[in-house]
PDB file of N, CA and C in Angstrom:
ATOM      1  N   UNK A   1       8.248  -8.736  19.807  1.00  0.00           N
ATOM      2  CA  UNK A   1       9.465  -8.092  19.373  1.00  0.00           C
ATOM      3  C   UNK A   1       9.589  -6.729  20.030  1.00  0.00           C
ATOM      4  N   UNK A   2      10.612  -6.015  19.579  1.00  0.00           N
ATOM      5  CA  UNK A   2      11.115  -4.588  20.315  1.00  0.00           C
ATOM      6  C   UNK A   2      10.188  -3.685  19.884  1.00  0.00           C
ATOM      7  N   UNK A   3      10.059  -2.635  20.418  1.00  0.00           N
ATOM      8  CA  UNK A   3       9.315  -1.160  20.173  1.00  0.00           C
ATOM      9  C   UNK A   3       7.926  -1.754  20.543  1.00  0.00           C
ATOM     10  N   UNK A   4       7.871  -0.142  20.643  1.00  0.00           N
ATOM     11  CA  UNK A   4       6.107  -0.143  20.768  1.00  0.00           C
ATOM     12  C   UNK A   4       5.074   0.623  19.864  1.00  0.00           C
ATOM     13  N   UNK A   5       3.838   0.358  19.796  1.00  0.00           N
ATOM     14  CA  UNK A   5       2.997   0.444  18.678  1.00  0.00           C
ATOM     15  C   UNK A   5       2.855   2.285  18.455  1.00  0.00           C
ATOM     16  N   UNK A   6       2.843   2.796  17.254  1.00  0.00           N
ATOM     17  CA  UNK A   6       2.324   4.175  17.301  1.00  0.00           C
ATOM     18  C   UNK A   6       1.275   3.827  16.263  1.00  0.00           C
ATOM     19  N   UNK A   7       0.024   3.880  16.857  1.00  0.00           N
ATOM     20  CA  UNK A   7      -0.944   3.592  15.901  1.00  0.00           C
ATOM     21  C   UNK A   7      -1.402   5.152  15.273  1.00  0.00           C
ATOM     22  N   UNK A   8      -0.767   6.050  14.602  1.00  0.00           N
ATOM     23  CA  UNK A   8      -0.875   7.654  14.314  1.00  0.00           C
ATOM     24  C   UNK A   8      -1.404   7.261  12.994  1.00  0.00           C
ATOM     25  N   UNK A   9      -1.909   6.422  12.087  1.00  0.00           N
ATOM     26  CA  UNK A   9      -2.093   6.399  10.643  1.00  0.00           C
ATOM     27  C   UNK A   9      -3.730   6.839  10.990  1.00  0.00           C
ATOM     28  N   UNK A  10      -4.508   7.661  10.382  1.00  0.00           N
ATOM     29  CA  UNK A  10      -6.269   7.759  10.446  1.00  0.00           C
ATOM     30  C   UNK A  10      -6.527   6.953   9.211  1.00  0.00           C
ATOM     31  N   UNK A  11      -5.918   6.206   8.576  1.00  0.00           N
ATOM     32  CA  UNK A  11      -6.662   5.291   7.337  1.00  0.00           C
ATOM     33  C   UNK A  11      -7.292   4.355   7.906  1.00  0.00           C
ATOM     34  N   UNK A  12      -8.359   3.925   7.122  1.00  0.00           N
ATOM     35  CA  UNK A  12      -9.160   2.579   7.601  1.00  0.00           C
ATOM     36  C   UNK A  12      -8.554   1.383   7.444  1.00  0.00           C
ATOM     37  N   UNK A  13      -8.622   0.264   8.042  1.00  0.00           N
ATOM     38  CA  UNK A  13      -8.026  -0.917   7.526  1.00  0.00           C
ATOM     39  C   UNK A  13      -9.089  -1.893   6.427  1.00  0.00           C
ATOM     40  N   UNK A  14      -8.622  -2.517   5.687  1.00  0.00           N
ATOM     41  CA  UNK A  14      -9.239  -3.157   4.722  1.00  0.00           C
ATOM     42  C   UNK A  14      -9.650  -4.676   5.013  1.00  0.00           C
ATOM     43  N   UNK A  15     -10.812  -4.951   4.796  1.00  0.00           N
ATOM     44  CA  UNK A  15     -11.225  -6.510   5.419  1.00  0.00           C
ATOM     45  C   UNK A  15     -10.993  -7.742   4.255  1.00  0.00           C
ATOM     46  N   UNK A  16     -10.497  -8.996   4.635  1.00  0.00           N
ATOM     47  CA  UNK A  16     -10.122 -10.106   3.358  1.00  0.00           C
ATOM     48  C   UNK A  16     -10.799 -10.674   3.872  1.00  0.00           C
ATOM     49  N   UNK A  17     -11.786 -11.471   2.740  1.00  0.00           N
ATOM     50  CA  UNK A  17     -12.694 -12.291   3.319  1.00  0.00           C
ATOM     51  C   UNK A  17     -11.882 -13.712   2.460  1.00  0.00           C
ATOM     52  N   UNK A  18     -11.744 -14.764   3.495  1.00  0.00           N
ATOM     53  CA  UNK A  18     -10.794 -16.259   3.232  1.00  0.00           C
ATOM     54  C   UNK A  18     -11.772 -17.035   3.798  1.00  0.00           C
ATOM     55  N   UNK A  19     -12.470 -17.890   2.931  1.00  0.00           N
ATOM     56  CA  UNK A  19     -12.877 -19.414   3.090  1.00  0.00           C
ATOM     57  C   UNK A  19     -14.171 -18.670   4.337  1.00  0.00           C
ATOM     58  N   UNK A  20     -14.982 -17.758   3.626  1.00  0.00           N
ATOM     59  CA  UNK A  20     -15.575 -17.191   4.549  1.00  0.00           C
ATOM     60  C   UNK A  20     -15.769 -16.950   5.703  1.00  0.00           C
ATOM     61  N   UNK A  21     -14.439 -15.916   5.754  1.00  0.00           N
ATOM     62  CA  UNK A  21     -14.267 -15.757   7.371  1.00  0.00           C
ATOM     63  C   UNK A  21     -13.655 -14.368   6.944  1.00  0.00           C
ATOM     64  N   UNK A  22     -13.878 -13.203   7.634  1.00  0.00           N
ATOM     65  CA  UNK A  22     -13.184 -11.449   7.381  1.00  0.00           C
ATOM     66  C   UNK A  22     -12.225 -11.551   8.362  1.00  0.00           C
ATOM     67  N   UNK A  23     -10.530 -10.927   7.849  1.00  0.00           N
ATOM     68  CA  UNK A  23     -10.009 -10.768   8.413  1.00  0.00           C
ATOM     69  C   UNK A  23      -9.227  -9.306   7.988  1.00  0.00           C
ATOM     70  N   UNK A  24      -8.982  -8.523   9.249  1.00  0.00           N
ATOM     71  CA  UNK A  24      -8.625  -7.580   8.834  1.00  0.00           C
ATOM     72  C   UNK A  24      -6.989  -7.307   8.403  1.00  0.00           C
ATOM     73  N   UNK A  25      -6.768  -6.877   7.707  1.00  0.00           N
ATOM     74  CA  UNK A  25      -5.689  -7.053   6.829  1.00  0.00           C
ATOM     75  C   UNK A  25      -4.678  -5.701   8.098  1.00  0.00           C
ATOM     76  N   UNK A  26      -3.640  -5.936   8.250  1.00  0.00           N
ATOM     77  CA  UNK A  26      -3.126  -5.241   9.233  1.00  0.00           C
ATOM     78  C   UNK A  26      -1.148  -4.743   8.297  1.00  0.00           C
ATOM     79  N   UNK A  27      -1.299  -3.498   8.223  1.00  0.00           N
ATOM     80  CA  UNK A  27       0.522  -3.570   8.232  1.00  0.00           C
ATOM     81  C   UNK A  27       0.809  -2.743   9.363  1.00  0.00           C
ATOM     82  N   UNK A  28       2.234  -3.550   9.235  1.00  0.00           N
ATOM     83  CA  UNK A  28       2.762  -3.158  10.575  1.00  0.00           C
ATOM     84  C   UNK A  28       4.319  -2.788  10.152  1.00  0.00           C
ATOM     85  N   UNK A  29       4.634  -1.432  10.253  1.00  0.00           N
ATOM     86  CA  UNK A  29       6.072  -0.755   9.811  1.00  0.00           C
ATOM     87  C   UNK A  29       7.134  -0.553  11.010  1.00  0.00           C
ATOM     88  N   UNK A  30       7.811  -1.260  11.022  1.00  0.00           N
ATOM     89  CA  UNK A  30       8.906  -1.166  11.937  1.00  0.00           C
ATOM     90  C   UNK A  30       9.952  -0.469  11.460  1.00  0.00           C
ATOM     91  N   UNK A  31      10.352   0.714  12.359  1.00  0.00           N
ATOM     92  CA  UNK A  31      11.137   1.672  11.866  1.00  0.00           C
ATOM     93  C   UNK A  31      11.641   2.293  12.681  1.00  0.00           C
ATOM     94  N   UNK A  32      12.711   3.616  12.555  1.00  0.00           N
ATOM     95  CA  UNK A  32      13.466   3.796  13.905  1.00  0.00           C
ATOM     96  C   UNK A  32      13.511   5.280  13.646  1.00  0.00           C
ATOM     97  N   UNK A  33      14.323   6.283  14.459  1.00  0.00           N
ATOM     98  CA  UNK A  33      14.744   7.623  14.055  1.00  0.00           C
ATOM     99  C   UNK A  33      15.389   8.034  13.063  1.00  0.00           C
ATOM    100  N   UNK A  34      15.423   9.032  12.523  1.00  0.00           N
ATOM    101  CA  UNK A  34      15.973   9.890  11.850  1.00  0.00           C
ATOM    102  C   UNK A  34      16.490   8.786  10.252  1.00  0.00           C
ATOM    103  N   UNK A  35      15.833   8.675  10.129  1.00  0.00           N
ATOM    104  CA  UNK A  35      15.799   7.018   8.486  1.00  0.00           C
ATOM    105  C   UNK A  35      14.869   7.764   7.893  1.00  0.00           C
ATOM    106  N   UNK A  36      15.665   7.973   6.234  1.00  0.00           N
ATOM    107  CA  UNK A  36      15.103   8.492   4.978  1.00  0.00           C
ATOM    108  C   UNK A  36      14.054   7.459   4.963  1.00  0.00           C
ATOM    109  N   UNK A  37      14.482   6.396   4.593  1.00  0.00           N
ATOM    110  CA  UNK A  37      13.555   5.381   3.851  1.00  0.00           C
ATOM    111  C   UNK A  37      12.183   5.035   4.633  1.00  0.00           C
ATOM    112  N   UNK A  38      12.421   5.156   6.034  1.00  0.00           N
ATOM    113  CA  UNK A  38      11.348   4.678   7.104  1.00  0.00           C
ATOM    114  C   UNK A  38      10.236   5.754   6.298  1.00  0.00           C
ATOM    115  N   UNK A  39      10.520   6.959   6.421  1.00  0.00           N
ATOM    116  CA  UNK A  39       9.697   8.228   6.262  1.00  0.00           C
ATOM    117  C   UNK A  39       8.716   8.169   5.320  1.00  0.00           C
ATOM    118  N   UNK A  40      10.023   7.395   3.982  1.00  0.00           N
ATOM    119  CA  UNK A  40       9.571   7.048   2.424  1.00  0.00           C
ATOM    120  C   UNK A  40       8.320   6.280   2.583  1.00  0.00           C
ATOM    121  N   UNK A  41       8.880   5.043   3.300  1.00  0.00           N
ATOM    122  CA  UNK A  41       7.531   4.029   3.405  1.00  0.00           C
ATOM    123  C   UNK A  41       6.108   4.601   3.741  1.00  0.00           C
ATOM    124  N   UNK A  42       6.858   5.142   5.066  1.00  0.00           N
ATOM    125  CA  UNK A  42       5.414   6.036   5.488  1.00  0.00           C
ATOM    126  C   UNK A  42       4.493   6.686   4.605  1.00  0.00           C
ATOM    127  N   UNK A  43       5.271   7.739   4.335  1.00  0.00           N
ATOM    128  CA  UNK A  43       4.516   8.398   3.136  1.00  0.00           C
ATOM    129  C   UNK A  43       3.365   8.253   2.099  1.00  0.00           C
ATOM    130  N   UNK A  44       4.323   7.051   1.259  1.00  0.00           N
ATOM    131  CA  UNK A  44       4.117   6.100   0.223  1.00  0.00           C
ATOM    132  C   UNK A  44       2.714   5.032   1.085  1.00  0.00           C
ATOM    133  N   UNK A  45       2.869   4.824   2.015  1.00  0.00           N
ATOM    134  CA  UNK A  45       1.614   3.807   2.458  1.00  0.00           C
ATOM    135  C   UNK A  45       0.339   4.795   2.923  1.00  0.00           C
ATOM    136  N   UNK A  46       0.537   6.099   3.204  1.00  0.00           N
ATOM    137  CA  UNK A  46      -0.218   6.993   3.199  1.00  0.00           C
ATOM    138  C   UNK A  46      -1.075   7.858   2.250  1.00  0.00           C
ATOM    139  N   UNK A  47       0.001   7.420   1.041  1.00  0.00           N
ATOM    140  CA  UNK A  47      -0.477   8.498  -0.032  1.00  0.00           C
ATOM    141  C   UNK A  47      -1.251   7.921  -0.654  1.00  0.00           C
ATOM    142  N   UNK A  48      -1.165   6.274  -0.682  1.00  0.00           N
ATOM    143  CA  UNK A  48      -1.979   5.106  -1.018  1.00  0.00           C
ATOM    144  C   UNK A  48      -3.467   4.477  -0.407  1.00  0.00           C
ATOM    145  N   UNK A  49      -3.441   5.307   1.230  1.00  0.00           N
ATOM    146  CA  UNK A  49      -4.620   4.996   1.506  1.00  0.00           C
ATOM    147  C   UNK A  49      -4.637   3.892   2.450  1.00  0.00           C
ATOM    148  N   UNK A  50      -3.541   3.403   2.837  1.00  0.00           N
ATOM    149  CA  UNK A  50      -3.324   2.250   3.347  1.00  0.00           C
ATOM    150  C   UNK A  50      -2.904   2.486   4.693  1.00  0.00           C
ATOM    151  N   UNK A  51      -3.808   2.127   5.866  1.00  0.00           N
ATOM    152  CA  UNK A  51      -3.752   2.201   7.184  1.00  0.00           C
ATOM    153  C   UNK A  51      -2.107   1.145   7.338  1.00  0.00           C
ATOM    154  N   UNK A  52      -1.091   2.018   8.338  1.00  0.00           N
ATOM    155  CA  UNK A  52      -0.922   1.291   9.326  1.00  0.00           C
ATOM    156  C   UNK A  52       0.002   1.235  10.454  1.00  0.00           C
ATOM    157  N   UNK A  53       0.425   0.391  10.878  1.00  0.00           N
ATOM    158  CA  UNK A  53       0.858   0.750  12.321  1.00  0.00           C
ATOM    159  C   UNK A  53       2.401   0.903  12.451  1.00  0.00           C
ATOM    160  N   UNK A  54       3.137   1.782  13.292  1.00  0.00           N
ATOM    161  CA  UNK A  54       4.083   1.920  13.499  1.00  0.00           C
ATOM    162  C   UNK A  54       4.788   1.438  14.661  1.00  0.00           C
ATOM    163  N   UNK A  55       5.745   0.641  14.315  1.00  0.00           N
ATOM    164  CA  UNK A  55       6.988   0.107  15.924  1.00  0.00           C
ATOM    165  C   UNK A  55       8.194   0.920  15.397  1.00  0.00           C
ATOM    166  N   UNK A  56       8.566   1.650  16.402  1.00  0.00           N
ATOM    167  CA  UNK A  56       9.662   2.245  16.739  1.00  0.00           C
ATOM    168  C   UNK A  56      10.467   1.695  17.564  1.00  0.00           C
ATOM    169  N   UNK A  57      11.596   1.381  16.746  1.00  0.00           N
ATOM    170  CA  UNK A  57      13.035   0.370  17.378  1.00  0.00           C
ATOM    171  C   UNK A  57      13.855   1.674  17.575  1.00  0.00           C
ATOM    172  N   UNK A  58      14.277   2.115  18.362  1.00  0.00           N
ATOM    173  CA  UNK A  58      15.275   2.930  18.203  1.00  0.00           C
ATOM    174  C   UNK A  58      16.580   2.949  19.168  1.00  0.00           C
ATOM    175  N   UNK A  59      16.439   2.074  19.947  1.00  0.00           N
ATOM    176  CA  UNK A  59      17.549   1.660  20.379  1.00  0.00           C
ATOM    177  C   UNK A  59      18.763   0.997  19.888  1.00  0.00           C
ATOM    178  N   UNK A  60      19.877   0.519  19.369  1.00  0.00           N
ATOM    179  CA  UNK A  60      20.455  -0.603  18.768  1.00  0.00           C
ATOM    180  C   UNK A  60      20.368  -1.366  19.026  1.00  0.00           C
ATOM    181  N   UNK A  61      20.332  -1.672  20.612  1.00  0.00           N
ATOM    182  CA  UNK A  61      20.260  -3.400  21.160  1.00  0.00           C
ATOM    183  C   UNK A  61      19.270  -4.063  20.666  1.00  0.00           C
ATOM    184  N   UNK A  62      18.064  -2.921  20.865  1.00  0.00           N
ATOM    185  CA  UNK A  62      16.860  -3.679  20.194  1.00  0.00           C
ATOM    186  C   UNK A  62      16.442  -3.586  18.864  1.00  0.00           C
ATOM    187  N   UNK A  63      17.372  -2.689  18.316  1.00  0.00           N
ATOM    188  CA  UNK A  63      17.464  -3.094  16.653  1.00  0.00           C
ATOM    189  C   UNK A  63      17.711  -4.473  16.109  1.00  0.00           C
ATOM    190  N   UNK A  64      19.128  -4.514  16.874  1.00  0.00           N
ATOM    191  CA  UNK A  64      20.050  -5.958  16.597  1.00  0.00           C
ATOM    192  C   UNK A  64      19.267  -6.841  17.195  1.00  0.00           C
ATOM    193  N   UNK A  65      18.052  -7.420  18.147  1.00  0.00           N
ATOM    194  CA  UNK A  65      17.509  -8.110  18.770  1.00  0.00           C
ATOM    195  C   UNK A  65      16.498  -8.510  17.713  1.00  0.00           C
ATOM    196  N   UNK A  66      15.564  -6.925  17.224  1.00  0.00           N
ATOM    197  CA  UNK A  66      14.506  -7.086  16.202  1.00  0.00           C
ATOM    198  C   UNK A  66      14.919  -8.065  14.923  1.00  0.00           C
ATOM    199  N   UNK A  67      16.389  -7.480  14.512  1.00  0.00           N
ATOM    200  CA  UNK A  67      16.778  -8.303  13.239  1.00  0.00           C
ATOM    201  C   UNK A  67      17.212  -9.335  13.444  1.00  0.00           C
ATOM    202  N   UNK A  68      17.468 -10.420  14.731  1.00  0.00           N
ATOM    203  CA  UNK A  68      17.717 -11.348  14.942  1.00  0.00           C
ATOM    204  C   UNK A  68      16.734 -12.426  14.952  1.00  0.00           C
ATOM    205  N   UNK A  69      15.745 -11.463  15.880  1.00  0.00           N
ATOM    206  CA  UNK A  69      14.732 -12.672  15.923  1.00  0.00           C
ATOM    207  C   UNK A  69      13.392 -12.505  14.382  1.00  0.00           C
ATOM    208  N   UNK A  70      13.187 -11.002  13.663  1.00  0.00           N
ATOM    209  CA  UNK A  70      12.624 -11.216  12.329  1.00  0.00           C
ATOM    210  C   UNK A  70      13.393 -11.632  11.412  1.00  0.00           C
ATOM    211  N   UNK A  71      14.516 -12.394  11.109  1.00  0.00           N
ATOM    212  CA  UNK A  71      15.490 -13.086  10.409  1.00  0.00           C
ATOM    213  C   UNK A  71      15.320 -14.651  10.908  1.00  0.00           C
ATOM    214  N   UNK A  72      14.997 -15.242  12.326  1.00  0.00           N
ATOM    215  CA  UNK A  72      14.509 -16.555  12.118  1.00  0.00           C
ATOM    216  C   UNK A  72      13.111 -16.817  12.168  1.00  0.00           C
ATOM    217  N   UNK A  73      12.460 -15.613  12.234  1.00  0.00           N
ATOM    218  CA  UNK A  73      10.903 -16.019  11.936  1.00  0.00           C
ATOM    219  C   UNK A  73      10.630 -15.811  10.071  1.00  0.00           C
ATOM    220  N   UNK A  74      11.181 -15.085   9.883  1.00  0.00           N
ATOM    221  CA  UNK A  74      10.797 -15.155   8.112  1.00  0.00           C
ATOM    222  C   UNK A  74      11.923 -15.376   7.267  1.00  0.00           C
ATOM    223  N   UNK A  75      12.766 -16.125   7.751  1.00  0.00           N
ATOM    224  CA  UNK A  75      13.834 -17.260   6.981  1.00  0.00           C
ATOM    225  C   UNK A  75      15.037 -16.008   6.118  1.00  0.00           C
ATOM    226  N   UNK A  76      15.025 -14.981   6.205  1.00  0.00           N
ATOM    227  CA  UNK A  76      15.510 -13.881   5.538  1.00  0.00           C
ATOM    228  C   UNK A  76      16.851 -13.049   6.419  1.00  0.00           C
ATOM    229  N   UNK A  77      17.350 -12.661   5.958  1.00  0.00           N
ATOM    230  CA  UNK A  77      18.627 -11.846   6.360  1.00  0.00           C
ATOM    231  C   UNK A  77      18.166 -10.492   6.675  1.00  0.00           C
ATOM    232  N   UNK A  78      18.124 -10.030   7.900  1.00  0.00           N
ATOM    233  CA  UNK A  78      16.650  -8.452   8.073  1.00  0.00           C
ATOM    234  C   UNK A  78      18.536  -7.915   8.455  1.00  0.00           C
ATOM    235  N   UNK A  79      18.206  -6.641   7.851  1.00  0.00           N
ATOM    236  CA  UNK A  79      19.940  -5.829   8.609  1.00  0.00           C
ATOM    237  C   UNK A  79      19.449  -4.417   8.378  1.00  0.00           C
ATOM    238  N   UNK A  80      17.867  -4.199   7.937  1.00  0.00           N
ATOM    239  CA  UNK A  80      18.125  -2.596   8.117  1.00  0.00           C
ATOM    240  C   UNK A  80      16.694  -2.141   8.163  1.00  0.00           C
ATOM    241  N   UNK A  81      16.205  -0.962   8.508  1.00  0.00           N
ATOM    242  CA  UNK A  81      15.106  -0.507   8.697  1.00  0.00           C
ATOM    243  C   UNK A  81      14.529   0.612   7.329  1.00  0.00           C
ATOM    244  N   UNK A  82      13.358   0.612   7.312  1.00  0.00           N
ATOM    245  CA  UNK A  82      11.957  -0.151   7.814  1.00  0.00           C
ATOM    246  C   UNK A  82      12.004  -1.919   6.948  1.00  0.00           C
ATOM    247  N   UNK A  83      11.102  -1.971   7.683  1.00  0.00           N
ATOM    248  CA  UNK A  83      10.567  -3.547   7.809  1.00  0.00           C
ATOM    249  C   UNK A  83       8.992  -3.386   7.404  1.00  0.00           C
ATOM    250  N   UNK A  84       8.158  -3.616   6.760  1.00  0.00           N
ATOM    251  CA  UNK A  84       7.149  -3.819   6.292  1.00  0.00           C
ATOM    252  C   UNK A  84       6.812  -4.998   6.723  1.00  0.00           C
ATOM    253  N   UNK A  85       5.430  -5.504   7.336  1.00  0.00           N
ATOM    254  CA  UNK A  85       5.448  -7.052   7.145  1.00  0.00           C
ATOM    255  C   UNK A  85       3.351  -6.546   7.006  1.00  0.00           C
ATOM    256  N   UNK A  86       2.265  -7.639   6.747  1.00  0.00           N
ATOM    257  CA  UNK A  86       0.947  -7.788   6.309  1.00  0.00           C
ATOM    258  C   UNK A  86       0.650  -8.165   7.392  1.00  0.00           C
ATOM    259  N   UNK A  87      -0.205  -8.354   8.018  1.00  0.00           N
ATOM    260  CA  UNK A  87      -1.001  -9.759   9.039  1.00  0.00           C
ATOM    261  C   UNK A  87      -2.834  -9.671   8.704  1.00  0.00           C
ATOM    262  N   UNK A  88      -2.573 -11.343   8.013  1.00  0.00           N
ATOM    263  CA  UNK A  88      -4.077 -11.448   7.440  1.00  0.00           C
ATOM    264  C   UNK A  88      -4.791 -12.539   8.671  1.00  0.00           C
ATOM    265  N   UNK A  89      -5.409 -12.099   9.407  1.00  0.00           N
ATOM    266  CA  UNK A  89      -5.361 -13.533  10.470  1.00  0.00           C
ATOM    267  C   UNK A  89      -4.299 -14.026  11.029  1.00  0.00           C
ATOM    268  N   UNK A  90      -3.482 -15.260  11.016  1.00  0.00           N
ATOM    269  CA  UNK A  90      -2.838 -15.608  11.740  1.00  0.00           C
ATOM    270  C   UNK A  90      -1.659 -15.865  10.935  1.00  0.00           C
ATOM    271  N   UNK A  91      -1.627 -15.193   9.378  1.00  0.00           N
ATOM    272  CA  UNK A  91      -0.651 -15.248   8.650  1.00  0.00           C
ATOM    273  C   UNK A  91      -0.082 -14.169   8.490  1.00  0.00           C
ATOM    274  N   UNK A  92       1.536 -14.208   8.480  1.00  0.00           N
ATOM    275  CA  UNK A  92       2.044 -12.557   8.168  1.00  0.00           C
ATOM    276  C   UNK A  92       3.102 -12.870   6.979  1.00  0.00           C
ATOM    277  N   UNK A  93       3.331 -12.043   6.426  1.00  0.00           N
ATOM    278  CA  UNK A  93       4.037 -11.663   5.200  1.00  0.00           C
ATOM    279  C   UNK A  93       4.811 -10.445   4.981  1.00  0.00           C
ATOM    280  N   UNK A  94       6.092 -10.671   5.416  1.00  0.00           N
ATOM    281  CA  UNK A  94       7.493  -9.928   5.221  1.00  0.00           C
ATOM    282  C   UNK A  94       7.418  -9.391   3.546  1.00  0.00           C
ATOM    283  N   UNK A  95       7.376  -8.048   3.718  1.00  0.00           N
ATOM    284  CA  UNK A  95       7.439  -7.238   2.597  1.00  0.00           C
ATOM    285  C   UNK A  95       9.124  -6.747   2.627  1.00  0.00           C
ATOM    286  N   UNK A  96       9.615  -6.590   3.350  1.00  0.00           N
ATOM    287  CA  UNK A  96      10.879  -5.981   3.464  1.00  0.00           C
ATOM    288  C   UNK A  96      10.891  -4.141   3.754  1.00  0.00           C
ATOM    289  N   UNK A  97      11.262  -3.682   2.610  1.00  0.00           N
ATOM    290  CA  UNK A  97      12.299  -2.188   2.970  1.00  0.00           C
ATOM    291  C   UNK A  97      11.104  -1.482   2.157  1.00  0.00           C
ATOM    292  N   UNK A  98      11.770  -0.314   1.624  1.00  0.00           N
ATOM    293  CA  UNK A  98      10.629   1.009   1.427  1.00  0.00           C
ATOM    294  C   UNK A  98      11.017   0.393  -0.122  1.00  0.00           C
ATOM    295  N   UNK A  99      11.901   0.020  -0.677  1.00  0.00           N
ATOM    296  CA  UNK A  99      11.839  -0.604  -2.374  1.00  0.00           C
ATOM    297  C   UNK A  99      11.358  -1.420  -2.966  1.00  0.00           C
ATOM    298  N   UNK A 100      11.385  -2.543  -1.912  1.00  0.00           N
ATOM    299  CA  UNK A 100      10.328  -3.577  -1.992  1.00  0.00           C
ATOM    300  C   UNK A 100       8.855  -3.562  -1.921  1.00  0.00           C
ATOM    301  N   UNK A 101       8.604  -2.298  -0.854  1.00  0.00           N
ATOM    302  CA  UNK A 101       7.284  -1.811  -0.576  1.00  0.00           C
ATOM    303  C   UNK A 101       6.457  -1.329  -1.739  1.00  0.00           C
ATOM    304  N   UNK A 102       7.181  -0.985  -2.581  1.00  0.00           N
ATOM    305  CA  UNK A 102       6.768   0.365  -3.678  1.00  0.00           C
ATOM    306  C   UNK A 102       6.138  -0.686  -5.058  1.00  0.00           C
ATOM    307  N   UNK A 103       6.997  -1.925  -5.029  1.00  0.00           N
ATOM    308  CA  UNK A 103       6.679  -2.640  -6.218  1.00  0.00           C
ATOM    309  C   UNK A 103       6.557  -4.295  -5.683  1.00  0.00           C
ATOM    310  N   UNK A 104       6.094  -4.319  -4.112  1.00  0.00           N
ATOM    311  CA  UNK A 104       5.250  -5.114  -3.936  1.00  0.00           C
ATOM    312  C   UNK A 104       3.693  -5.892  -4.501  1.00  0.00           C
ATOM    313  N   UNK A 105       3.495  -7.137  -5.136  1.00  0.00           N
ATOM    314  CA  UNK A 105       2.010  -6.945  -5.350  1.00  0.00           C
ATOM    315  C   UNK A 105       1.430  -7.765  -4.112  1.00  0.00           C
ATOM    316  N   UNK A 106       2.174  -8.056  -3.146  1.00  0.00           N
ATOM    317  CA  UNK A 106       1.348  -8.211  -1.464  1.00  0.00           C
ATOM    318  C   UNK A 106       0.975  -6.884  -1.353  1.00  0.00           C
ATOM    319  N   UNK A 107       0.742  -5.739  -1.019  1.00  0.00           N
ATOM    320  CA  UNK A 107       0.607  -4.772  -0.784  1.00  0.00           C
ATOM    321  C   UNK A 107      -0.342  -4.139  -1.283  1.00  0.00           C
ATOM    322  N   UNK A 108      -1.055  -4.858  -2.515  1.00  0.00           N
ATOM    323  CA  UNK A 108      -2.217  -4.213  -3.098  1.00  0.00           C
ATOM    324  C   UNK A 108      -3.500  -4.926  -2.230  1.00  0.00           C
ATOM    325  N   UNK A 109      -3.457  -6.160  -1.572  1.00  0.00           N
ATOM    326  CA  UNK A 109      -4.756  -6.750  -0.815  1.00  0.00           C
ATOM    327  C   UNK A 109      -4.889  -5.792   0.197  1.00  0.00           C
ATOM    328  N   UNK A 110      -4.194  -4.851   0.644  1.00  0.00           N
ATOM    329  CA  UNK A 110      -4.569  -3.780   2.036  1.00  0.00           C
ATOM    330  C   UNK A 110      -4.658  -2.414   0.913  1.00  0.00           C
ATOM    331  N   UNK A 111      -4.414  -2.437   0.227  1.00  0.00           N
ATOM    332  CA  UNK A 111      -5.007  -1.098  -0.441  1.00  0.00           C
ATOM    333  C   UNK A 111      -6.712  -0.946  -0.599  1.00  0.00           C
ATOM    334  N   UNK A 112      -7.337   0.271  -0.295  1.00  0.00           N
ATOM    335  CA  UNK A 112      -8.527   0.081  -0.192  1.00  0.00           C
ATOM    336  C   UNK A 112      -9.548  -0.049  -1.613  1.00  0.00           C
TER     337      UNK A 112
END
């Protein structure tokens, strides 16, 4: 997908151990310029302890590209930024926006 990684979080990432095998639990915040809510998320996943990575969309084309193609990969209507999603291994899990983020209980397996 669009943007590229700002890996700026110093939190550790948290390991899930599945059918005995560790995988490291990964979020990944897609977000753009000058967005209250992006900031919010940030914050909020920081203040929590919770490593993770940043894509910066900030173009529109590749906004509208991002929400095109994360709208047929996770069956959902994506129209605004941030984007939260998990990656446990080879599974990922669409959290959505900074409201969803807050009273997510996906979001507690990457808490440390």
């Amino acid at each position: 997908m669009a943007g590229e990684p700002d890996n700026r979080s110093k939190n550790r990432k948290n390991p899930t151990i599945i059918l005995g095998e560790i995988y490291m639990i990964r979020v990944i915040v897609y977000s753009m310029d000058m967005c209250p809510y992006c900031e919010k998320a940030k914050a909020w996943l920081t203040s929590a302890g919770i490593a993770y990575e940043e894509i910066r969309i900030d173009s529109k084309s590749e906004r509208r590209r991002f929400y095109e193609e994360a709208s047929r990969k996770y069956g959902v209507a994506i129209k605004s930024m941030p984007q939260v999603v998990i990656v446990e291994g080879d599974k990922e899990t669409l959290i959505g926006g900074h409201d969803r983020l807050i009273t997510s209980e996906d979001i507690k397996r990457a808490m440390p």
